[in-house]
Protein backbone atom coordinates (compact mmCIF):
# COMPACT_ATOMS: atom_id res chain seq x y z
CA UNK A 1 -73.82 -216.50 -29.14
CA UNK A 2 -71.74 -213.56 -30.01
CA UNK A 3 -70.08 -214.82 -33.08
CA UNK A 4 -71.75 -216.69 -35.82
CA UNK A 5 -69.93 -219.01 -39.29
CA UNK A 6 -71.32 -219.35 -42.09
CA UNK A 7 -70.19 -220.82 -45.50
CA UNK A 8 -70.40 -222.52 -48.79
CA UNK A 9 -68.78 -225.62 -50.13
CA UNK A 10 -68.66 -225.70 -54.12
CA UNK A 11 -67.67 -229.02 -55.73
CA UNK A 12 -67.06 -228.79 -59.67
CA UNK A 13 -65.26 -232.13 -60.96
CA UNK A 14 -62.17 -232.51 -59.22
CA UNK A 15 -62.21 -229.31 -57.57
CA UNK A 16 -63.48 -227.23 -54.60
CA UNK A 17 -64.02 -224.07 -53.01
CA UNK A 18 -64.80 -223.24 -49.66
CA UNK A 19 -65.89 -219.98 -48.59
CA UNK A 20 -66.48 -219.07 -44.67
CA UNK A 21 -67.11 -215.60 -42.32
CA UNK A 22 -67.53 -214.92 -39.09
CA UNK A 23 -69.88 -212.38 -38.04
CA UNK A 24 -69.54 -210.74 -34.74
CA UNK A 25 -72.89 -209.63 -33.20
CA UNK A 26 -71.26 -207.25 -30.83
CA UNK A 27 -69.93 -205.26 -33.38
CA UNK A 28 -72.67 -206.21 -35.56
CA UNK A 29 -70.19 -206.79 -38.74
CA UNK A 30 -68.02 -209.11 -40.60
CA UNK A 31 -65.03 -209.60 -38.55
CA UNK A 32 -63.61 -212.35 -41.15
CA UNK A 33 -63.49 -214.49 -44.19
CA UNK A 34 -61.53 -216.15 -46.13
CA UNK A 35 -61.95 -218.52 -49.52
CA UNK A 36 -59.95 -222.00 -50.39
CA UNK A 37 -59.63 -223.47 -53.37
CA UNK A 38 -58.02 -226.86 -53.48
CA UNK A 39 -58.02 -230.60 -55.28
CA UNK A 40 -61.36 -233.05 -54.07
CA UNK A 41 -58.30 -235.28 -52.87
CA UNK A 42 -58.09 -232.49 -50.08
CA UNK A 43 -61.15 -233.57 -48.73
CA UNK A 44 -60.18 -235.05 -45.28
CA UNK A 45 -58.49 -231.60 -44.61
CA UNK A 46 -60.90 -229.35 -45.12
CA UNK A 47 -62.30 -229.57 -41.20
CA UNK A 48 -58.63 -228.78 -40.39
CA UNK A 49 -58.38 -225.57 -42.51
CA UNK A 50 -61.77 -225.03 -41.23
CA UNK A 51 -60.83 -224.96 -38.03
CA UNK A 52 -57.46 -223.00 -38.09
CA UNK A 53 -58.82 -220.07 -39.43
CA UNK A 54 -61.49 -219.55 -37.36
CA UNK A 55 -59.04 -220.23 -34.11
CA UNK A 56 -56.87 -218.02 -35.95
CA UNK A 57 -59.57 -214.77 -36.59
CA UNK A 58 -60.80 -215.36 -32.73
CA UNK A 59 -57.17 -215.36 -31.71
CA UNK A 60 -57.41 -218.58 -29.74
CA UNK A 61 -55.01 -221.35 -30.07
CA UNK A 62 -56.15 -225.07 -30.00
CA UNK A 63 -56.11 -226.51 -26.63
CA UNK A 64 -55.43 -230.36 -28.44
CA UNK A 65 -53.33 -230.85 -31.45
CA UNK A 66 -55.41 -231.58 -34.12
CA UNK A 67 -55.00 -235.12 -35.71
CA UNK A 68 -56.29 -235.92 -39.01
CA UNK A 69 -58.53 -239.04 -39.40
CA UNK A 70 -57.03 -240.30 -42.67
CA UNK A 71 -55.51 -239.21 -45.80
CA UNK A 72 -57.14 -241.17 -48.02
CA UNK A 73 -59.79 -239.06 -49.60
CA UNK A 74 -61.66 -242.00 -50.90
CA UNK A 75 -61.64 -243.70 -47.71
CA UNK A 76 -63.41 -240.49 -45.95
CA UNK A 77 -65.69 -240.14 -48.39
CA UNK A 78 -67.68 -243.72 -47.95
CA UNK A 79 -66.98 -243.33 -44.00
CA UNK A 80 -69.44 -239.95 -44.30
CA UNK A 81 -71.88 -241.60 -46.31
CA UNK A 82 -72.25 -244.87 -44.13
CA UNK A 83 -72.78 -242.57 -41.42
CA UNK A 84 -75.33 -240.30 -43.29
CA UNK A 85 -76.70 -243.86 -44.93
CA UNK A 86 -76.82 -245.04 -40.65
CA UNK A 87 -78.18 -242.25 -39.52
CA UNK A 88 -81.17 -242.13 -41.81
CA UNK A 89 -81.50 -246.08 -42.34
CA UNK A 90 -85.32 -246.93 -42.14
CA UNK A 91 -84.79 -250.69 -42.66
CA UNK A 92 -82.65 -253.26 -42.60
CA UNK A 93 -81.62 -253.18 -46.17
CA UNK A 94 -80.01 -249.46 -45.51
CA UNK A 95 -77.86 -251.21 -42.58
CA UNK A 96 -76.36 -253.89 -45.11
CA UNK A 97 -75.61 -250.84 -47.38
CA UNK A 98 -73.98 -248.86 -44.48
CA UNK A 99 -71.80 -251.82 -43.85
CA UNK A 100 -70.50 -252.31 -47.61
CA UNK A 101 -69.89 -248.43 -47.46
CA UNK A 102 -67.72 -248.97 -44.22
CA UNK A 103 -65.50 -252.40 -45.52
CA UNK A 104 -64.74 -249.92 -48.32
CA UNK A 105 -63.78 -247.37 -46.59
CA UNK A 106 -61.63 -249.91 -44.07
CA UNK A 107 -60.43 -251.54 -47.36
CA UNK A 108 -58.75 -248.36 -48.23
CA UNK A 109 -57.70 -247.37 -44.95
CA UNK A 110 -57.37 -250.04 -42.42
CA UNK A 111 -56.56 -247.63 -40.04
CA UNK A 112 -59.70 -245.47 -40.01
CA UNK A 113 -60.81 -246.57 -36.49
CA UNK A 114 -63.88 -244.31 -36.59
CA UNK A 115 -65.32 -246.55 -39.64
CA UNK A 116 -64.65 -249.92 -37.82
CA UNK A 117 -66.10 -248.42 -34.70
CA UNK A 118 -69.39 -247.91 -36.83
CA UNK A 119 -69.19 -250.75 -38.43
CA UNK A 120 -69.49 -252.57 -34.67
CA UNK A 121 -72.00 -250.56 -33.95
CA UNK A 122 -74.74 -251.36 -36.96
CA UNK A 123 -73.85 -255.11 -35.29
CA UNK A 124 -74.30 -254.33 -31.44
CA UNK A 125 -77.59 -251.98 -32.88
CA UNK A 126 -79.17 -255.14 -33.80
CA UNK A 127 -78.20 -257.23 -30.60
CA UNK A 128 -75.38 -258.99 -32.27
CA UNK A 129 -72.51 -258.76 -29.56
CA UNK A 130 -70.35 -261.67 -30.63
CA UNK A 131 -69.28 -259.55 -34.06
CA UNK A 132 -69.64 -256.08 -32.42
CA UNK A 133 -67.30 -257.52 -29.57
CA UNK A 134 -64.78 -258.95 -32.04
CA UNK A 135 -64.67 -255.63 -34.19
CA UNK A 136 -64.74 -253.37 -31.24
CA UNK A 137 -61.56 -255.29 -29.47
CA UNK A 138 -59.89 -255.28 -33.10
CA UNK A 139 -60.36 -251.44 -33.54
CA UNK A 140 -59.07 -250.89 -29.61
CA UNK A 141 -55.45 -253.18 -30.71
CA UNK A 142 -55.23 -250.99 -33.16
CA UNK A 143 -56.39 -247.89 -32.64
CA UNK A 144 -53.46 -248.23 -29.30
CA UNK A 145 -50.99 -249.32 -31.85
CA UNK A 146 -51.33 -245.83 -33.72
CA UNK A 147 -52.06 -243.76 -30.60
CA UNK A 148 -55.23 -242.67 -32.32
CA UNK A 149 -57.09 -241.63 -28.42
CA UNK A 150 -60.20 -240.63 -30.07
CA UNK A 151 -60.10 -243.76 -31.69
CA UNK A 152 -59.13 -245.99 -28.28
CA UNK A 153 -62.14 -243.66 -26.55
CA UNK A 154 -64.61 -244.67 -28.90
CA UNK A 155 -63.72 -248.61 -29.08
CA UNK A 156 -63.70 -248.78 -25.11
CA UNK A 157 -67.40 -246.99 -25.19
CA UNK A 158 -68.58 -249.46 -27.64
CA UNK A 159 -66.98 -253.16 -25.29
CA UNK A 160 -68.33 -251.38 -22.19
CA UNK A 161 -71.55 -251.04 -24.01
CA UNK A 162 -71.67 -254.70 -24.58
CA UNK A 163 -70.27 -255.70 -21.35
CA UNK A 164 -73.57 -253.45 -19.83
CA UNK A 165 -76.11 -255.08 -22.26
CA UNK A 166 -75.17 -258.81 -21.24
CA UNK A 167 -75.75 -257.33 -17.17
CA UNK A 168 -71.42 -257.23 -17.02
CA UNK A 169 -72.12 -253.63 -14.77
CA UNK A 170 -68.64 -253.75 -13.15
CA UNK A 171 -67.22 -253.86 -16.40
CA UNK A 172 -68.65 -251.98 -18.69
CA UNK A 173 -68.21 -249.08 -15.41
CA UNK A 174 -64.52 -249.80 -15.89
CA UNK A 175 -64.53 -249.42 -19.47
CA UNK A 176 -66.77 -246.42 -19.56
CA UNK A 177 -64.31 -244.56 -17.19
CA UNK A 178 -61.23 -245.34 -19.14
CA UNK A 179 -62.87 -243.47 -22.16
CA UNK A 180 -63.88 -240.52 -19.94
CA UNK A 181 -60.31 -240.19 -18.80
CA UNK A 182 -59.29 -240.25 -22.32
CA UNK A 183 -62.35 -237.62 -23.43
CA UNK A 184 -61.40 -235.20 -20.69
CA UNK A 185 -57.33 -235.25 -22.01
CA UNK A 186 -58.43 -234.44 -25.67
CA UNK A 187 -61.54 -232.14 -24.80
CA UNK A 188 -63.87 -233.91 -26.70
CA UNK A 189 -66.32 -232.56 -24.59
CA UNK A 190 -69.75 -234.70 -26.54
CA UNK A 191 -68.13 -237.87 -25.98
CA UNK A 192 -67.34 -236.59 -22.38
CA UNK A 193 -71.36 -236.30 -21.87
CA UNK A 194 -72.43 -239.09 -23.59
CA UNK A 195 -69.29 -240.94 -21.11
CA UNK A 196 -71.44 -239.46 -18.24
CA UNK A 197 -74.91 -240.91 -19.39
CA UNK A 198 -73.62 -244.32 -19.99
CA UNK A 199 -71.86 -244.13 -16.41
CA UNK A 200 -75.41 -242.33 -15.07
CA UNK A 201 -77.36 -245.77 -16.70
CA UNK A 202 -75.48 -248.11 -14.76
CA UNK A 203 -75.81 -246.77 -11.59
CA UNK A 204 -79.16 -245.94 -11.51
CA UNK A 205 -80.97 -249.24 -13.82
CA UNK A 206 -78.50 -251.74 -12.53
CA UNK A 207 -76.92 -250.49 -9.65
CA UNK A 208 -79.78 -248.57 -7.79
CA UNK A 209 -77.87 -245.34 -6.80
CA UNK A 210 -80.17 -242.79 -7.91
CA UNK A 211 -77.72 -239.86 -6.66
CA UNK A 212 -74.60 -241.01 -8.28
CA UNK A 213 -76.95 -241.58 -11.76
CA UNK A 214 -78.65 -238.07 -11.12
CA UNK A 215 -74.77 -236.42 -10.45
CA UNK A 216 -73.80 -238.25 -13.48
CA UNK A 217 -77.08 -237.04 -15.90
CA UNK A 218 -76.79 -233.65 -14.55
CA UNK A 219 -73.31 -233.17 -15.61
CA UNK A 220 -74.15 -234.75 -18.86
CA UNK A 221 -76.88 -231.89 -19.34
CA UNK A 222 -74.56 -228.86 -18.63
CA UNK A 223 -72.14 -229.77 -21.10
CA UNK A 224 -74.35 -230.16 -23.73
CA UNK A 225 -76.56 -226.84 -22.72
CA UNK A 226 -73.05 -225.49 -23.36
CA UNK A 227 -72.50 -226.85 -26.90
CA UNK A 228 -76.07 -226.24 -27.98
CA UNK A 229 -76.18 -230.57 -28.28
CA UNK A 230 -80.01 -230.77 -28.49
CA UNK A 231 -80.38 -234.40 -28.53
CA UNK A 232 -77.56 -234.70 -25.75
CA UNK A 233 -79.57 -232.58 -23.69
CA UNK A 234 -83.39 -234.69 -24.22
CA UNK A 235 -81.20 -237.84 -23.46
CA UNK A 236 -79.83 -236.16 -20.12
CA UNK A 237 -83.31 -234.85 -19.03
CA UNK A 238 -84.61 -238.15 -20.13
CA UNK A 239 -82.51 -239.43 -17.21
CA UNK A 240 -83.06 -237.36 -14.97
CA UNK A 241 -86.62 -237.71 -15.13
CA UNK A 242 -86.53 -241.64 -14.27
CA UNK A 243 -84.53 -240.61 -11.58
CA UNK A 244 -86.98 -238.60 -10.28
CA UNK A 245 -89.77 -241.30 -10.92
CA UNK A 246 -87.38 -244.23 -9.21
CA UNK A 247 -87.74 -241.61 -6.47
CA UNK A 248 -91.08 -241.43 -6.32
CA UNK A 249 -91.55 -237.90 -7.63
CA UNK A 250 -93.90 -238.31 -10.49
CA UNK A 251 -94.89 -234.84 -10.99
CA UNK A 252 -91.49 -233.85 -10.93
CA UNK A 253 -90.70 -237.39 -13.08
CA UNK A 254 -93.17 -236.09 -15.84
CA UNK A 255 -92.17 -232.42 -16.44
CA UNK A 256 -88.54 -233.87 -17.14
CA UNK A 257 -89.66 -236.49 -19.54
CA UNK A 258 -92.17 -234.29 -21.21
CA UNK A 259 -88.90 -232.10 -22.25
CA UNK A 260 -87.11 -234.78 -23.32
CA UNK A 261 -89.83 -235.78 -25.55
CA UNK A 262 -90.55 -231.95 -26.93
CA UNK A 263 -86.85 -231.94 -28.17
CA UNK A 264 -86.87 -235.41 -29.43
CA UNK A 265 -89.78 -234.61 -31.10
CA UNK A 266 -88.02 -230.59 -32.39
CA UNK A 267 -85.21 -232.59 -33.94
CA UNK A 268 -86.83 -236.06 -35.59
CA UNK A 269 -85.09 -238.13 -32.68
CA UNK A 270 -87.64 -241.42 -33.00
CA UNK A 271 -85.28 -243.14 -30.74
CA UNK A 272 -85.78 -240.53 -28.16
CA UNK A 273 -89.38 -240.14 -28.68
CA UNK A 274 -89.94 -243.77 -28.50
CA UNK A 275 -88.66 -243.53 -25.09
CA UNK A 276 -89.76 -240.29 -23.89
CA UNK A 277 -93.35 -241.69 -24.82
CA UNK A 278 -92.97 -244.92 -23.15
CA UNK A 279 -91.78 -243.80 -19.95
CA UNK A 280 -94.11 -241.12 -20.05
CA UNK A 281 -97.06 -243.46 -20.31
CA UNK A 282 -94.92 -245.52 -17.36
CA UNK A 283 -95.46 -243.13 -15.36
CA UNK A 284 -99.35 -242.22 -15.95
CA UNK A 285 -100.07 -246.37 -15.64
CA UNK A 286 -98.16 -246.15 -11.57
């Protein structure tokens, strides 16, 4: 990595202050920084003025306009903490509190898609596909109505995931590859390799083409070696491992999945150690 951000973000009342530099290990200096100061209502831009001025002190222009998620500062604000609240849930009672945070947040802004796209998703989490599906077809309508694309990417993911979950493969392929188009013309390169996992699933658990689900994993993996996505990359090698043990190549089957497992296990993943450990012992039983 040649050049490296760091910041602060100050809150006092109804007030805050960001503060950000970029340090360029070439030149081994300070090549930039700058300081806002703006009202808490601000909030939802602060990414945004993030962003520009670091495009801006690298001299590279954007290569997607940039599309703010809502204006509503109060709106944003109980969208992040459902999502914190979701991501650290350790019971069902934290999943009923992520979904109060999230009708607020869609009470205030009906058309913060990413919200109602979580919100589906605490339902499908739990095997519930009748709400998720009714939620996740609700956020499509409108998310197509507003031309959000992120938004339309993110609802099609979530109906494809459902369609793959009740054995629709056909389907949910279909819907999965409609988001990847849509990834691929706004660069959003994670949801472009997490698009190439759920593609990689189908064909190789319910389609049996291990080459097309190793082509698919593998191209997962590079892109998210090249962001530095650490979980992206134990979920790809995860893959690729029970390719390799569909295969037949256990030895080969194992060094993958123990990888997978030593980053689950670097960044707190229990999801992925779960399965790293499961298909690990899988493997030992055959």
């Amino acid at each position: 990595v040649r050049y490296i951000a760091t910041g602060n973000l100050w809150k006092m009342d109804d007030m805050f202050q960001l503060s950000i530099e970029i340090y360029d290990t070439k030149k081994t200096k300070i090549m930039w920084s700058d300081r806002w100061e703006e009202k808490w209502d601000n909030l939802s831009t602060i990414k945004g003025s993030l962003s520009d001025g670091l495009l801006q002190a690298l001299d590279t222009k954007p290569k997607v306009a940039r599309k703010v998620e809502t204006t509503n500062t109060e709106a944003y604000e109980f969208y992040l903490k459902a999502k914190h609240k979701y991501a650290n849930r350790e019971n069902t009672d934290d999943t009923e509190i992520t979904r109060g945070l999230l009708e607020k947040a869609i009470s205030l802004d009906g058309n913060l898609i990413v919200a109602r796209v979580w919100y589906g998703r605490t339902y499908y989490s739990i095997g519930d596909y009748e709400n998720a599906m009714t939620i996740y077809k609700e956020s499509l309508k409108l998310a197509e109505g507003i031309n959000d694309e992120h938004g339309i990417s993110l609802s099609l993911i979530g109906i494809g995931n459902i369609h793959n979950s009740i054995g629709e493969y056909n389907t949910a392929l279909d819907y999965y590859e409609r988001s990847l188009i849509i990834k691929e013309k706004i660069g959003d390169k994670i949801g472009k390799a997490w698009a190439f996992h759920n593609i990689g699933n189908v064909h190789l658990y319910y389609k049996g083409d291990f080459d097309k689900g190793l082509d698919c994993y593998v191209r997962s993996l590079k892109i998210s070696k090249e962001l530095g996505n650490k979980r992206g990359m134990g979920t790809s090698l995860l893959g690729i491992g029970n390719v390799c043990y569909a295969k037949g190549d256990q030895d080969k089957a194992l060094d993958y999945l123990e990888r997978s497992l030593a980053i689950a296990e670097e960044i707190g993943d229990k999801l992925g150690m779960g399965h790293g450990v499961g298909n690990i012992g899988i493997v030992h039983s055959d």
